[in-house]
PDB file of N, CA and C in Angstrom:
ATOM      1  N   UNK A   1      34.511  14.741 111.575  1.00  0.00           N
ATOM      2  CA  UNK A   1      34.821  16.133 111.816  1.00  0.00           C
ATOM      3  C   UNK A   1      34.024  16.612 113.025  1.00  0.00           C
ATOM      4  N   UNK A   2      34.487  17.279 113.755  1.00  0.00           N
ATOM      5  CA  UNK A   2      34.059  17.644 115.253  1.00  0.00           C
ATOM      6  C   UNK A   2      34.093  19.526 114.908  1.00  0.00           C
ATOM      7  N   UNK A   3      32.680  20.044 115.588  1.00  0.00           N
ATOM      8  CA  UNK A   3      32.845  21.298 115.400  1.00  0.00           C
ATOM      9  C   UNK A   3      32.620  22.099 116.835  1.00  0.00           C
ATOM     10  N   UNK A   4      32.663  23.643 116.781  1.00  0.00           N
ATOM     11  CA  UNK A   4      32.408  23.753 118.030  1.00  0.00           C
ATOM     12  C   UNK A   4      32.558  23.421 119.121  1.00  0.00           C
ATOM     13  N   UNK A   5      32.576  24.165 120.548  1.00  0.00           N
ATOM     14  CA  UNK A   5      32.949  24.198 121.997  1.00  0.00           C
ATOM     15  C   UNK A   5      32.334  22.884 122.584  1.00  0.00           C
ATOM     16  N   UNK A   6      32.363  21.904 122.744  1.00  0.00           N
ATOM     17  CA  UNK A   6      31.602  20.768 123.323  1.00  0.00           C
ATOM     18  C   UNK A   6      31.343  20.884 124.726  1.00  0.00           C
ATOM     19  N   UNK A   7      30.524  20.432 125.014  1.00  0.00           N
ATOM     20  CA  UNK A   7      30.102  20.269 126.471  1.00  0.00           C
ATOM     21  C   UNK A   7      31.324  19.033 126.685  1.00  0.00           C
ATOM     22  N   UNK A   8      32.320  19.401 127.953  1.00  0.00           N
ATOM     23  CA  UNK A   8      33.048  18.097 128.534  1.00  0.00           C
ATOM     24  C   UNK A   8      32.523  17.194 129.161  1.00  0.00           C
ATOM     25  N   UNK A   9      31.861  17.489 130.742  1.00  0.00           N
ATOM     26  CA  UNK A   9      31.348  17.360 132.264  1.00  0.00           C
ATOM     27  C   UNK A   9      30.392  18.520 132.458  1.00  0.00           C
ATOM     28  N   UNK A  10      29.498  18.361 133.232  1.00  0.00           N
ATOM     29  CA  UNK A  10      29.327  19.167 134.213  1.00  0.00           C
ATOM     30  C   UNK A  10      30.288  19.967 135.264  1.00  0.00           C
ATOM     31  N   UNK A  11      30.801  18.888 135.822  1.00  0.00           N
ATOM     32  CA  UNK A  11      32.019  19.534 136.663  1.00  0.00           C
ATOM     33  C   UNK A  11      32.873  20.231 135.795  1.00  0.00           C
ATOM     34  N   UNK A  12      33.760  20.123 134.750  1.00  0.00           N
ATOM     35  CA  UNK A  12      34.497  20.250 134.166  1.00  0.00           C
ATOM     36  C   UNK A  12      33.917  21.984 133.663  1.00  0.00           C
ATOM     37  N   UNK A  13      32.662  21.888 133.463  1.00  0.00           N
ATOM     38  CA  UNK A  13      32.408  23.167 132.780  1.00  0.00           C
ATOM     39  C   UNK A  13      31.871  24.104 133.900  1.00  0.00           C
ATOM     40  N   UNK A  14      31.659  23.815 134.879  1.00  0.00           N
ATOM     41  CA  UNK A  14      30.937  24.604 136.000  1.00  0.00           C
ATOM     42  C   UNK A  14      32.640  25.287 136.572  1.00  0.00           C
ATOM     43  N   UNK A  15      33.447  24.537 137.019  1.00  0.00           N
ATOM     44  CA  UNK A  15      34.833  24.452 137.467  1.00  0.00           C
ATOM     45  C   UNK A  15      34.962  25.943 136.243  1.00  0.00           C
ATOM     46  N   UNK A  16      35.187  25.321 134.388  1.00  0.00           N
ATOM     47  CA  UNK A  16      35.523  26.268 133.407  1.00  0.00           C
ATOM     48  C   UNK A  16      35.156  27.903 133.986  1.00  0.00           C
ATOM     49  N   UNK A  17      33.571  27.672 134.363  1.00  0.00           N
ATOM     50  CA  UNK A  17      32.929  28.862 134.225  1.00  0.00           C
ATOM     51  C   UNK A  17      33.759  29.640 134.988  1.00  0.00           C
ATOM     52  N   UNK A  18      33.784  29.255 136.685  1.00  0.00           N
ATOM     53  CA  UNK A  18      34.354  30.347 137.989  1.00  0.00           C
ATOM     54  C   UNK A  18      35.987  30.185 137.460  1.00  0.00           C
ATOM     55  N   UNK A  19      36.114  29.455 136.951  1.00  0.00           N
ATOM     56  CA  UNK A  19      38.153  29.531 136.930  1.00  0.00           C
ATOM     57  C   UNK A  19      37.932  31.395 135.823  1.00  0.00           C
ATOM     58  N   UNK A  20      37.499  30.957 134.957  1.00  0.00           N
ATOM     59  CA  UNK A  20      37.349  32.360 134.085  1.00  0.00           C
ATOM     60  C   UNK A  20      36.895  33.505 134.500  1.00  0.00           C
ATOM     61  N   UNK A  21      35.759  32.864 135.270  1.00  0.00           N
ATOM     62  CA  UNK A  21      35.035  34.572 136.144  1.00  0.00           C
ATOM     63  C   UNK A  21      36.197  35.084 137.401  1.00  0.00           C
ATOM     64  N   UNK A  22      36.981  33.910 137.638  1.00  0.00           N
ATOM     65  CA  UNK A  22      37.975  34.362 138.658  1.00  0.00           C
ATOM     66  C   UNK A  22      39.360  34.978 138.024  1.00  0.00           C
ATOM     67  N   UNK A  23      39.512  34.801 137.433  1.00  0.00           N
ATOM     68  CA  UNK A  23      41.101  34.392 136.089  1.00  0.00           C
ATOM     69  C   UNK A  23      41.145  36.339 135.302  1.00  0.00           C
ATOM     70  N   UNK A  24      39.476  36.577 135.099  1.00  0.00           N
ATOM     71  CA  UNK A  24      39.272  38.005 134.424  1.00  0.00           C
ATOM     72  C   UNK A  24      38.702  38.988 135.503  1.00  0.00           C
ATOM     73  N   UNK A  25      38.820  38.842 136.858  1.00  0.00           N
ATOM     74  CA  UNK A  25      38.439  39.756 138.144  1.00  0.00           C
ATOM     75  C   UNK A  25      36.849  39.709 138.146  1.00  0.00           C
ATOM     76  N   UNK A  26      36.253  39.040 137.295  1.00  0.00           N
ATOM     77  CA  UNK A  26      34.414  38.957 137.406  1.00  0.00           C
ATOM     78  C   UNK A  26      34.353  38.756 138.907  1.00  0.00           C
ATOM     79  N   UNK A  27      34.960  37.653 139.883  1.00  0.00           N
ATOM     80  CA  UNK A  27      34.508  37.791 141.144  1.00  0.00           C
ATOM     81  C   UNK A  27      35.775  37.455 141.550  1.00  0.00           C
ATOM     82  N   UNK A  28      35.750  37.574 142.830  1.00  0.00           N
ATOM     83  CA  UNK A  28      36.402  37.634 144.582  1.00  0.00           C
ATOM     84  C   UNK A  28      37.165  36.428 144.423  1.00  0.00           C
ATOM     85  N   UNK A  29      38.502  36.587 144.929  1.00  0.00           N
ATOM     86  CA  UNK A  29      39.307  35.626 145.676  1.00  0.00           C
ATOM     87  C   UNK A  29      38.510  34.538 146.343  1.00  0.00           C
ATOM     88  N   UNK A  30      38.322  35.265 147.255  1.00  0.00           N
ATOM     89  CA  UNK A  30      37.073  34.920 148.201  1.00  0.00           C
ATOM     90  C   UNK A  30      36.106  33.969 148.311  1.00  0.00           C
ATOM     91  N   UNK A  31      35.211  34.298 146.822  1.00  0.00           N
ATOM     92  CA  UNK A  31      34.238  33.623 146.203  1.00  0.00           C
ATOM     93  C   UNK A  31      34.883  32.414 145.063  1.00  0.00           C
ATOM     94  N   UNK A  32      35.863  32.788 145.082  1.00  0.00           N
ATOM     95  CA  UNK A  32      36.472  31.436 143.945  1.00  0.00           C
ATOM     96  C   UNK A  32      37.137  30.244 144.908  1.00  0.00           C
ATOM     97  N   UNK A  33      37.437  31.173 145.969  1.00  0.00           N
ATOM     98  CA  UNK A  33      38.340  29.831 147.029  1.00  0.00           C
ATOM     99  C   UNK A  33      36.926  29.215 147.874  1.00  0.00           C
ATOM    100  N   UNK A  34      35.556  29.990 148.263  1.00  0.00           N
ATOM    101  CA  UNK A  34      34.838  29.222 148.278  1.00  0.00           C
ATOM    102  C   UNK A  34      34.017  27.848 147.472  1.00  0.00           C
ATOM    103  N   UNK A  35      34.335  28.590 146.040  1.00  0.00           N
ATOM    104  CA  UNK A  35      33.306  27.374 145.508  1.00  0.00           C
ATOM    105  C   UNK A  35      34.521  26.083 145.243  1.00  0.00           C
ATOM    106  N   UNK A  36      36.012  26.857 145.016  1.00  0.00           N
ATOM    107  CA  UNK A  36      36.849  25.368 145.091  1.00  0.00           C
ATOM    108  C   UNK A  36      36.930  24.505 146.420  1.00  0.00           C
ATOM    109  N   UNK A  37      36.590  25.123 147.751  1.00  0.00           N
ATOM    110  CA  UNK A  37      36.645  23.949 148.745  1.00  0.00           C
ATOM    111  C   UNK A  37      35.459  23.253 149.370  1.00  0.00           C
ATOM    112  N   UNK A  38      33.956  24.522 148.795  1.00  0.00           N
ATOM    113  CA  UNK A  38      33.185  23.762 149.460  1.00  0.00           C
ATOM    114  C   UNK A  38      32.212  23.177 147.810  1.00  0.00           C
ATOM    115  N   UNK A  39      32.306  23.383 146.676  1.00  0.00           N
ATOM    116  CA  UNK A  39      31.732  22.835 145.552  1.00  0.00           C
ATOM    117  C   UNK A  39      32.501  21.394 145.505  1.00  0.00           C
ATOM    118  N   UNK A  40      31.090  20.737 144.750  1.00  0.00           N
ATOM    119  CA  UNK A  40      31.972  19.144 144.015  1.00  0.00           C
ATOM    120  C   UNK A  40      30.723  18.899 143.317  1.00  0.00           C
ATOM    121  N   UNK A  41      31.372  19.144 141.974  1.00  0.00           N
ATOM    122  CA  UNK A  41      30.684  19.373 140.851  1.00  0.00           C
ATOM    123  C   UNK A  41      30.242  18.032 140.392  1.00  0.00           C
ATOM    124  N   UNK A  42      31.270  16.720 141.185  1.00  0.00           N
ATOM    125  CA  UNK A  42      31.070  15.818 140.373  1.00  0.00           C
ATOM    126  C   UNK A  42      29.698  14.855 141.200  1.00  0.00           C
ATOM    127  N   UNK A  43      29.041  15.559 142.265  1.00  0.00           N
ATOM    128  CA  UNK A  43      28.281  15.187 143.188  1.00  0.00           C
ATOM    129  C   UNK A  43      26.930  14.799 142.230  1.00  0.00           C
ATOM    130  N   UNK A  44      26.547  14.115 142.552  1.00  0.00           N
ATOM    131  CA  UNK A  44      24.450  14.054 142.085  1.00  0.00           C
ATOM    132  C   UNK A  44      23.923  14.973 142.479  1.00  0.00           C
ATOM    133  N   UNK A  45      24.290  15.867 143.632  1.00  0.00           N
ATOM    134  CA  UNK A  45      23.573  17.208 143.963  1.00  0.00           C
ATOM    135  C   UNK A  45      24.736  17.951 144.508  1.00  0.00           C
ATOM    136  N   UNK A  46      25.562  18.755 143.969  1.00  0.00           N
ATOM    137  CA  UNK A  46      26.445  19.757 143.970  1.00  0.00           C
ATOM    138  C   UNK A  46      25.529  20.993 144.912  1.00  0.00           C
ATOM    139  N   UNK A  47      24.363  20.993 145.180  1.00  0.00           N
ATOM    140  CA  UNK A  47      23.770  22.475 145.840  1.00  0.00           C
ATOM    141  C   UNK A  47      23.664  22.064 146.825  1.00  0.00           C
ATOM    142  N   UNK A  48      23.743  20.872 147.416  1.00  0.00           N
ATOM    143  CA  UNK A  48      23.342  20.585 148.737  1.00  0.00           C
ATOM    144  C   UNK A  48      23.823  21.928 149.774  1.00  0.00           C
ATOM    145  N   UNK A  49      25.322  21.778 149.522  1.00  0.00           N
ATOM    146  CA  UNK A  49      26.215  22.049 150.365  1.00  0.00           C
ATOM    147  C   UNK A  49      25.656  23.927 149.911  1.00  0.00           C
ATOM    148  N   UNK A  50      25.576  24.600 151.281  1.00  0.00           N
ATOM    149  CA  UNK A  50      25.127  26.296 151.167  1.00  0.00           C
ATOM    150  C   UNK A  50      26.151  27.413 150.928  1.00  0.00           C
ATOM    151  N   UNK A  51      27.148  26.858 151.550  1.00  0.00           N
ATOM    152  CA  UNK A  51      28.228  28.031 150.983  1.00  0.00           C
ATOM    153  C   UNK A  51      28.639  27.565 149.498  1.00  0.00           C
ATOM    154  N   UNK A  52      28.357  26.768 149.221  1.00  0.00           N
ATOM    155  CA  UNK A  52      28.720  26.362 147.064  1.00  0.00           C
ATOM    156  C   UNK A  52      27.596  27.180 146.804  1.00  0.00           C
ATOM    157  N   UNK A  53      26.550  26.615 146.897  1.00  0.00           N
ATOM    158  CA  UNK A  53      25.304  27.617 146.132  1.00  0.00           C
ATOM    159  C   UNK A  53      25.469  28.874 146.359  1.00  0.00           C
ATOM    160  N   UNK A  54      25.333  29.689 147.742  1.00  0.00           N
ATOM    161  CA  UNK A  54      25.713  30.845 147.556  1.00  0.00           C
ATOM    162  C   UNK A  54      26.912  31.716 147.020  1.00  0.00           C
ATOM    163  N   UNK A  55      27.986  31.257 146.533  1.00  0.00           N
ATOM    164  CA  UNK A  55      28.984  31.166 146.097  1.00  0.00           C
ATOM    165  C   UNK A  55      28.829  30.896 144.468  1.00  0.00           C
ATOM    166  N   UNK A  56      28.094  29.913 143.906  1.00  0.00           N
ATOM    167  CA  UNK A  56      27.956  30.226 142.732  1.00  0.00           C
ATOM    168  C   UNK A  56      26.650  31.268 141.832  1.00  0.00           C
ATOM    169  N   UNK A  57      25.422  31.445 143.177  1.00  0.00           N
ATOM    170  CA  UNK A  57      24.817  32.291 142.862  1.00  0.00           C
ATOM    171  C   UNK A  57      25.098  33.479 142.547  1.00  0.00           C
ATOM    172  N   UNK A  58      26.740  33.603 143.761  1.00  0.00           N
ATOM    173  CA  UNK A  58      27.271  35.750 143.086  1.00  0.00           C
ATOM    174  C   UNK A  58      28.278  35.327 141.817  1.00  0.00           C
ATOM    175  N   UNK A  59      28.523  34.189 141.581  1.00  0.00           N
ATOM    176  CA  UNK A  59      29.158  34.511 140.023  1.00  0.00           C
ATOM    177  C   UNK A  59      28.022  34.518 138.989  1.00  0.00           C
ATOM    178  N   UNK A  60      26.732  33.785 139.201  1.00  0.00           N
ATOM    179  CA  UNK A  60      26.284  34.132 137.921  1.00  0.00           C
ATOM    180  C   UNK A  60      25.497  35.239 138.254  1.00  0.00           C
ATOM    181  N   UNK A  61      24.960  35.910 139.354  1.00  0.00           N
ATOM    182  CA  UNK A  61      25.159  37.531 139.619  1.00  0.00           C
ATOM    183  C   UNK A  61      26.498  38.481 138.787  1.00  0.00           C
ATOM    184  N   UNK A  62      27.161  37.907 139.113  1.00  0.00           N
ATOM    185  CA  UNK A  62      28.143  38.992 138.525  1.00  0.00           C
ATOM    186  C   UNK A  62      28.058  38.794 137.227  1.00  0.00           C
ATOM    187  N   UNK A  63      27.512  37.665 136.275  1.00  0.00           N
ATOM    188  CA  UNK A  63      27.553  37.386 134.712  1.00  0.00           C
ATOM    189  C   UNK A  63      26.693  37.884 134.474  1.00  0.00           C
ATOM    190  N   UNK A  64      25.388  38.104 135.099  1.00  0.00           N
ATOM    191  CA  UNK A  64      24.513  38.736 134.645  1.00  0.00           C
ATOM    192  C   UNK A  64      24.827  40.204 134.261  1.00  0.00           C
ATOM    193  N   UNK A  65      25.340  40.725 134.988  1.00  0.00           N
ATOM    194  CA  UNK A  65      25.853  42.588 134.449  1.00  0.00           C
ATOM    195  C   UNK A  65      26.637  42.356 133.711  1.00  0.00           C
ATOM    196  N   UNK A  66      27.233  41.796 133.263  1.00  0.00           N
ATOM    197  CA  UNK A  66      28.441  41.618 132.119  1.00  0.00           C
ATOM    198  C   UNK A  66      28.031  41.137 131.087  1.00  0.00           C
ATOM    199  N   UNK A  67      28.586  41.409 129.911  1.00  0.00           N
ATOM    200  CA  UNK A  67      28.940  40.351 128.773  1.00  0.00           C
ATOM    201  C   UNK A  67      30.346  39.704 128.952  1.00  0.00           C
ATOM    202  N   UNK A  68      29.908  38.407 129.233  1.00  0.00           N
ATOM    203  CA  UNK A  68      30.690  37.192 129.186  1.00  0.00           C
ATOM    204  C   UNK A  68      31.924  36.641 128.146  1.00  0.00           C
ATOM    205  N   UNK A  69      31.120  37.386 126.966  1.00  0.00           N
ATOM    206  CA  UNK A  69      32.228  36.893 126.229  1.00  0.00           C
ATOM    207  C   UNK A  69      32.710  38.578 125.226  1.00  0.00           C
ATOM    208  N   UNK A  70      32.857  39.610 125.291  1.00  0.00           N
ATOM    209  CA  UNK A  70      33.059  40.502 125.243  1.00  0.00           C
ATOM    210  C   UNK A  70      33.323  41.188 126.914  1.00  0.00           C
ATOM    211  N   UNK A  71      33.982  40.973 127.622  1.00  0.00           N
ATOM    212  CA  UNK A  71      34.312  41.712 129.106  1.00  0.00           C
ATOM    213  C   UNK A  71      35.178  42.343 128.718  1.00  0.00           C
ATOM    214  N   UNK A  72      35.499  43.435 127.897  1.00  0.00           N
ATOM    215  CA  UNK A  72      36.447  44.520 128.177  1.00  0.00           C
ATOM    216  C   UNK A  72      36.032  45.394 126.833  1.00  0.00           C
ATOM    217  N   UNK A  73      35.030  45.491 126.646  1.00  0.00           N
ATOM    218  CA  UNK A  73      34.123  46.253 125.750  1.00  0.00           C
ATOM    219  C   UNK A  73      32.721  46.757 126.439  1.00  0.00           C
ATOM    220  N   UNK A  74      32.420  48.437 125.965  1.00  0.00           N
ATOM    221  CA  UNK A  74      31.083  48.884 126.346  1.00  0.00           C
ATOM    222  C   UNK A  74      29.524  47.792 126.219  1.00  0.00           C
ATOM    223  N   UNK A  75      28.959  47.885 127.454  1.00  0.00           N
ATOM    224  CA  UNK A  75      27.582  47.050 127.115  1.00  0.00           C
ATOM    225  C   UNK A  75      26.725  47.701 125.975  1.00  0.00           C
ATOM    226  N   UNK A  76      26.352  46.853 125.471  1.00  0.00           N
ATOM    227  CA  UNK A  76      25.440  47.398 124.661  1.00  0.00           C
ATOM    228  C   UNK A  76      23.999  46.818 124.664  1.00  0.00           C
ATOM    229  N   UNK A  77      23.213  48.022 125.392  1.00  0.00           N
ATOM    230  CA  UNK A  77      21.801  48.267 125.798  1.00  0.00           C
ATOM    231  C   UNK A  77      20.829  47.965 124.998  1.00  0.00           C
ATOM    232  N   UNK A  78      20.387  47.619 123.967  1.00  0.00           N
ATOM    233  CA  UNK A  78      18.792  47.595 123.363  1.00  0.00           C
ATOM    234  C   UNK A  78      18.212  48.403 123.595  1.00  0.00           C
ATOM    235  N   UNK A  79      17.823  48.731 124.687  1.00  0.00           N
ATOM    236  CA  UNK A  79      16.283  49.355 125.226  1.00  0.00           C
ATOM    237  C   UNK A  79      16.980  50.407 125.455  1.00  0.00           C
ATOM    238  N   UNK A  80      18.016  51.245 125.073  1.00  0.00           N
ATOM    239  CA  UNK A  80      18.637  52.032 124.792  1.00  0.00           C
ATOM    240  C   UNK A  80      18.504  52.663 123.499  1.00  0.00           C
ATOM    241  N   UNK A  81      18.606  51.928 122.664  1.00  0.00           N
ATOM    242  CA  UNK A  81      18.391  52.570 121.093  1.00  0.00           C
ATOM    243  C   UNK A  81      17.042  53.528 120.548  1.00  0.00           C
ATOM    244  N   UNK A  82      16.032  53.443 121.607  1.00  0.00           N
ATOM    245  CA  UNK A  82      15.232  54.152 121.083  1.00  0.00           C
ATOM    246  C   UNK A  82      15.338  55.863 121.302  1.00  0.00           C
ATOM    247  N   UNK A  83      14.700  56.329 120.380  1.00  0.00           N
ATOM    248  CA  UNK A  83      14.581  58.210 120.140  1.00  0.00           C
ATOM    249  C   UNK A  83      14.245  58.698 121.657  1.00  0.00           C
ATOM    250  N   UNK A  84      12.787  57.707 121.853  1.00  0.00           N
ATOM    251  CA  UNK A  84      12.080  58.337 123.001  1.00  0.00           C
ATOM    252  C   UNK A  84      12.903  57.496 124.301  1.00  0.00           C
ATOM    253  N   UNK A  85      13.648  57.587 124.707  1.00  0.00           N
ATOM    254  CA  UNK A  85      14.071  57.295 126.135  1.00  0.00           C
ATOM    255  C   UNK A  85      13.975  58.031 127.024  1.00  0.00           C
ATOM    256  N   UNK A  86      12.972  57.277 127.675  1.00  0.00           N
ATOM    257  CA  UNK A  86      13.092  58.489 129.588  1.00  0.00           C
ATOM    258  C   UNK A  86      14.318  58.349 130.168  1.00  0.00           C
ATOM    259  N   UNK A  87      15.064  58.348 129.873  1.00  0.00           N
ATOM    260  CA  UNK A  87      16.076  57.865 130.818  1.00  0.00           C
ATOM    261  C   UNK A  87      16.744  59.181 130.191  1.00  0.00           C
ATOM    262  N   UNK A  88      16.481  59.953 128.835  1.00  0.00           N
ATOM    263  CA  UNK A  88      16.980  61.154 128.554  1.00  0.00           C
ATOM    264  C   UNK A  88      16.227  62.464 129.087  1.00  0.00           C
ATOM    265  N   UNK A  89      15.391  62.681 129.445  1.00  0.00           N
ATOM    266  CA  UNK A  89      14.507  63.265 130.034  1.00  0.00           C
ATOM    267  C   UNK A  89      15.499  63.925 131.573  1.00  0.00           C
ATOM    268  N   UNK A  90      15.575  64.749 131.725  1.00  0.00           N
ATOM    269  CA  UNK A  90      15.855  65.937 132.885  1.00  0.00           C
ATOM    270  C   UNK A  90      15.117  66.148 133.596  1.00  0.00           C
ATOM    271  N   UNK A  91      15.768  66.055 135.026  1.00  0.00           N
ATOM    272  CA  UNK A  91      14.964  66.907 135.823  1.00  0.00           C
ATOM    273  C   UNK A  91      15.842  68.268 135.801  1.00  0.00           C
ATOM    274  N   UNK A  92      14.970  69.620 136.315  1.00  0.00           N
ATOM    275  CA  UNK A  92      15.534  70.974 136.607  1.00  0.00           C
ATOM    276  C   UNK A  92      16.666  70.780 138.264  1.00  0.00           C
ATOM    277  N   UNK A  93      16.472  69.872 139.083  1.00  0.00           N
ATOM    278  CA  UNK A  93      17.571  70.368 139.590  1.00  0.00           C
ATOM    279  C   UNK A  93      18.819  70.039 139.393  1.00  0.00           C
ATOM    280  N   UNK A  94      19.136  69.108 138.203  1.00  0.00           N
ATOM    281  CA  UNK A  94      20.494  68.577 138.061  1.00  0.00           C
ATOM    282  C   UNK A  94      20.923  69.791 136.902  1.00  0.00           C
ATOM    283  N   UNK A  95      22.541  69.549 137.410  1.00  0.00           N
ATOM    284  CA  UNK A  95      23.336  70.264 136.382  1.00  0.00           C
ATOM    285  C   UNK A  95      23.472  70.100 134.862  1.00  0.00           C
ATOM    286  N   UNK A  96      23.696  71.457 134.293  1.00  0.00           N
ATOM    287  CA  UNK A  96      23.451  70.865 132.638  1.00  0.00           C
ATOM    288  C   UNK A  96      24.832  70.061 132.504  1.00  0.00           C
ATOM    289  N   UNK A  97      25.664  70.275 133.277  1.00  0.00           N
ATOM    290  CA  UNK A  97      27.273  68.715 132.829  1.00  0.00           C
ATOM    291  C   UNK A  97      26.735  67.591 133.053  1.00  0.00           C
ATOM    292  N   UNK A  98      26.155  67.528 134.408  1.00  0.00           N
ATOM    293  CA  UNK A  98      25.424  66.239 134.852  1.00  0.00           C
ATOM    294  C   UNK A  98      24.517  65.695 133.891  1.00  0.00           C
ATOM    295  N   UNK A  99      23.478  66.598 132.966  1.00  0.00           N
ATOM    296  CA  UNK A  99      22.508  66.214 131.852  1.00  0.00           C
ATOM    297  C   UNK A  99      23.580  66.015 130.373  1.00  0.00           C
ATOM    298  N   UNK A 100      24.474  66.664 130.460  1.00  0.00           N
ATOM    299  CA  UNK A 100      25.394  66.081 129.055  1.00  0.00           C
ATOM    300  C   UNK A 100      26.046  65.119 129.541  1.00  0.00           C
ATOM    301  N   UNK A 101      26.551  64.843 130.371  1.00  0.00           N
ATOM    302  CA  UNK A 101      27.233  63.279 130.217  1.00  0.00           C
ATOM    303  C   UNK A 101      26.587  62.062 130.802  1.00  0.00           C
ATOM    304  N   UNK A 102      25.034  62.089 130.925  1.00  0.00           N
ATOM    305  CA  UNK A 102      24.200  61.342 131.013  1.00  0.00           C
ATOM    306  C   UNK A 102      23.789  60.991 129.398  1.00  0.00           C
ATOM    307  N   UNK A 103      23.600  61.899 128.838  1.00  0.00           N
ATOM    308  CA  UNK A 103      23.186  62.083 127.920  1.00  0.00           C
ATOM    309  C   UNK A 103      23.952  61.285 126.452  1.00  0.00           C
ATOM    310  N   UNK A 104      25.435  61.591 126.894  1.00  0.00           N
ATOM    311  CA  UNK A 104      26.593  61.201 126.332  1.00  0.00           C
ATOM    312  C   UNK A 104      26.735  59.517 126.599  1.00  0.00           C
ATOM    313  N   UNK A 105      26.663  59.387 127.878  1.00  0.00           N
ATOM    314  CA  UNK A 105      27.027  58.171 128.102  1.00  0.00           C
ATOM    315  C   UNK A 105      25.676  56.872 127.483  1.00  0.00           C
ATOM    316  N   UNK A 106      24.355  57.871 127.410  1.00  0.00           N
ATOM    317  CA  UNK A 106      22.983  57.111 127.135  1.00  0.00           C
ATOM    318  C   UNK A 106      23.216  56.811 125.682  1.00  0.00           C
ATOM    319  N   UNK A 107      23.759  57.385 124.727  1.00  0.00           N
ATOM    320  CA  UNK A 107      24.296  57.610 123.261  1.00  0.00           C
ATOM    321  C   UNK A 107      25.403  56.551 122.951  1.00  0.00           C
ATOM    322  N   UNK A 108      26.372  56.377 123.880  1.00  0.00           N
ATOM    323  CA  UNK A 108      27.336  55.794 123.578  1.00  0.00           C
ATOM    324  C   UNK A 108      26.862  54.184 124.206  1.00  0.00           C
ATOM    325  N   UNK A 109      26.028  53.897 124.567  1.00  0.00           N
ATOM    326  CA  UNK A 109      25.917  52.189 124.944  1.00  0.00           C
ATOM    327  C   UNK A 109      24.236  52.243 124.048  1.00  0.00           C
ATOM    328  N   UNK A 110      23.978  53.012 123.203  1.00  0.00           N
ATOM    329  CA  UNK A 110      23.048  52.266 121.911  1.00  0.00           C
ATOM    330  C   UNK A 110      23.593  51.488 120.835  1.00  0.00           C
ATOM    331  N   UNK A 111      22.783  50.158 120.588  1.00  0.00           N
ATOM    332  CA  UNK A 111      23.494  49.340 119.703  1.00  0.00           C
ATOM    333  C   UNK A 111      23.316  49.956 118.619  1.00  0.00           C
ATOM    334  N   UNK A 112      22.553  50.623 117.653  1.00  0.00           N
ATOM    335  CA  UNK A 112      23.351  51.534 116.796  1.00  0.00           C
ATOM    336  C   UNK A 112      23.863  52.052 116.675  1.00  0.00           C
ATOM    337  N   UNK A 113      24.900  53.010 117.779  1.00  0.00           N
ATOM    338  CA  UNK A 113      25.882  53.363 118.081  1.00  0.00           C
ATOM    339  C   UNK A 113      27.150  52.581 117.653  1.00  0.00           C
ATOM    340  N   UNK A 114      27.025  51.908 118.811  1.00  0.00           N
ATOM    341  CA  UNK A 114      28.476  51.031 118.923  1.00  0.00           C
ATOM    342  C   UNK A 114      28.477  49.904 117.388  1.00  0.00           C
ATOM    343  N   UNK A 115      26.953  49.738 116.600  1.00  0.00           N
ATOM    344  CA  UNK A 115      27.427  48.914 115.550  1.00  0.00           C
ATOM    345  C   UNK A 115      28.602  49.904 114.529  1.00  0.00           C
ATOM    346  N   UNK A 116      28.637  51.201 115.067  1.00  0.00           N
ATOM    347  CA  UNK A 116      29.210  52.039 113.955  1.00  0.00           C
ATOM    348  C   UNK A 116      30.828  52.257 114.171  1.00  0.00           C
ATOM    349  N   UNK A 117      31.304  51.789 115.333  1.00  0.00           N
ATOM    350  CA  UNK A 117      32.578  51.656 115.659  1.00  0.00           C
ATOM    351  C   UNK A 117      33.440  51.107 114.958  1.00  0.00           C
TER     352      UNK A 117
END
């Protein structure tokens, strides 16, 4: 009995990663037609080459702000959930709309929040 996503290749799963980050708009035309002509995953050193590395450095840039496997759902913050957040804190010259939908939006990406959805 075989369980779970297996590792295939290297290549095979590096290839997986950008086909998906490209496939769901995570990154650029651009950046996907770079790492398919100048990447080769199946190399002993795939980074040699500088436009692959830089090319796969902005996809896992772009994975980093995302959830990967939830991409079309609100992030949900941690360091958000607490009472005391500065990040709720006002200054006097912003508008009180500007302080409610800061406020709103700081509320709605706490993971006790969104566990209640």
């Amino acid at each position: 009995m075989q369980l779970g996503n297996p590792e295939t290749s290297d290549a095979e799963d590096w290839m997986g990663l950008v086909d998906y980050a490209w496939s769901h708009a995570v990154i650029s035309d651009e950046t996907h037609q770079t790492i398919k002509t100048s990447c080769d995953f199946n190399s002993t050193d795939p980074w040699h080459n500088e436009d692959c590395s830089q090319a796969v450095d902005e996809v896992l840039k772009q994975y980093n702000e995302i959830d990967i496997y939830s991409l079309y759902t609100s992030v949900c913050f941690a360091s958000t959930a607490s009472s005391n957040d500065q990040s709720m804190q006002t200054s006097t010259k912003r508008s009180s709309k500007m302080v409610r939908e800061e406020k709103l939006l700081s509320i709605e990406h706490r993971c006790d929040v969104m566990l209640d959805k």
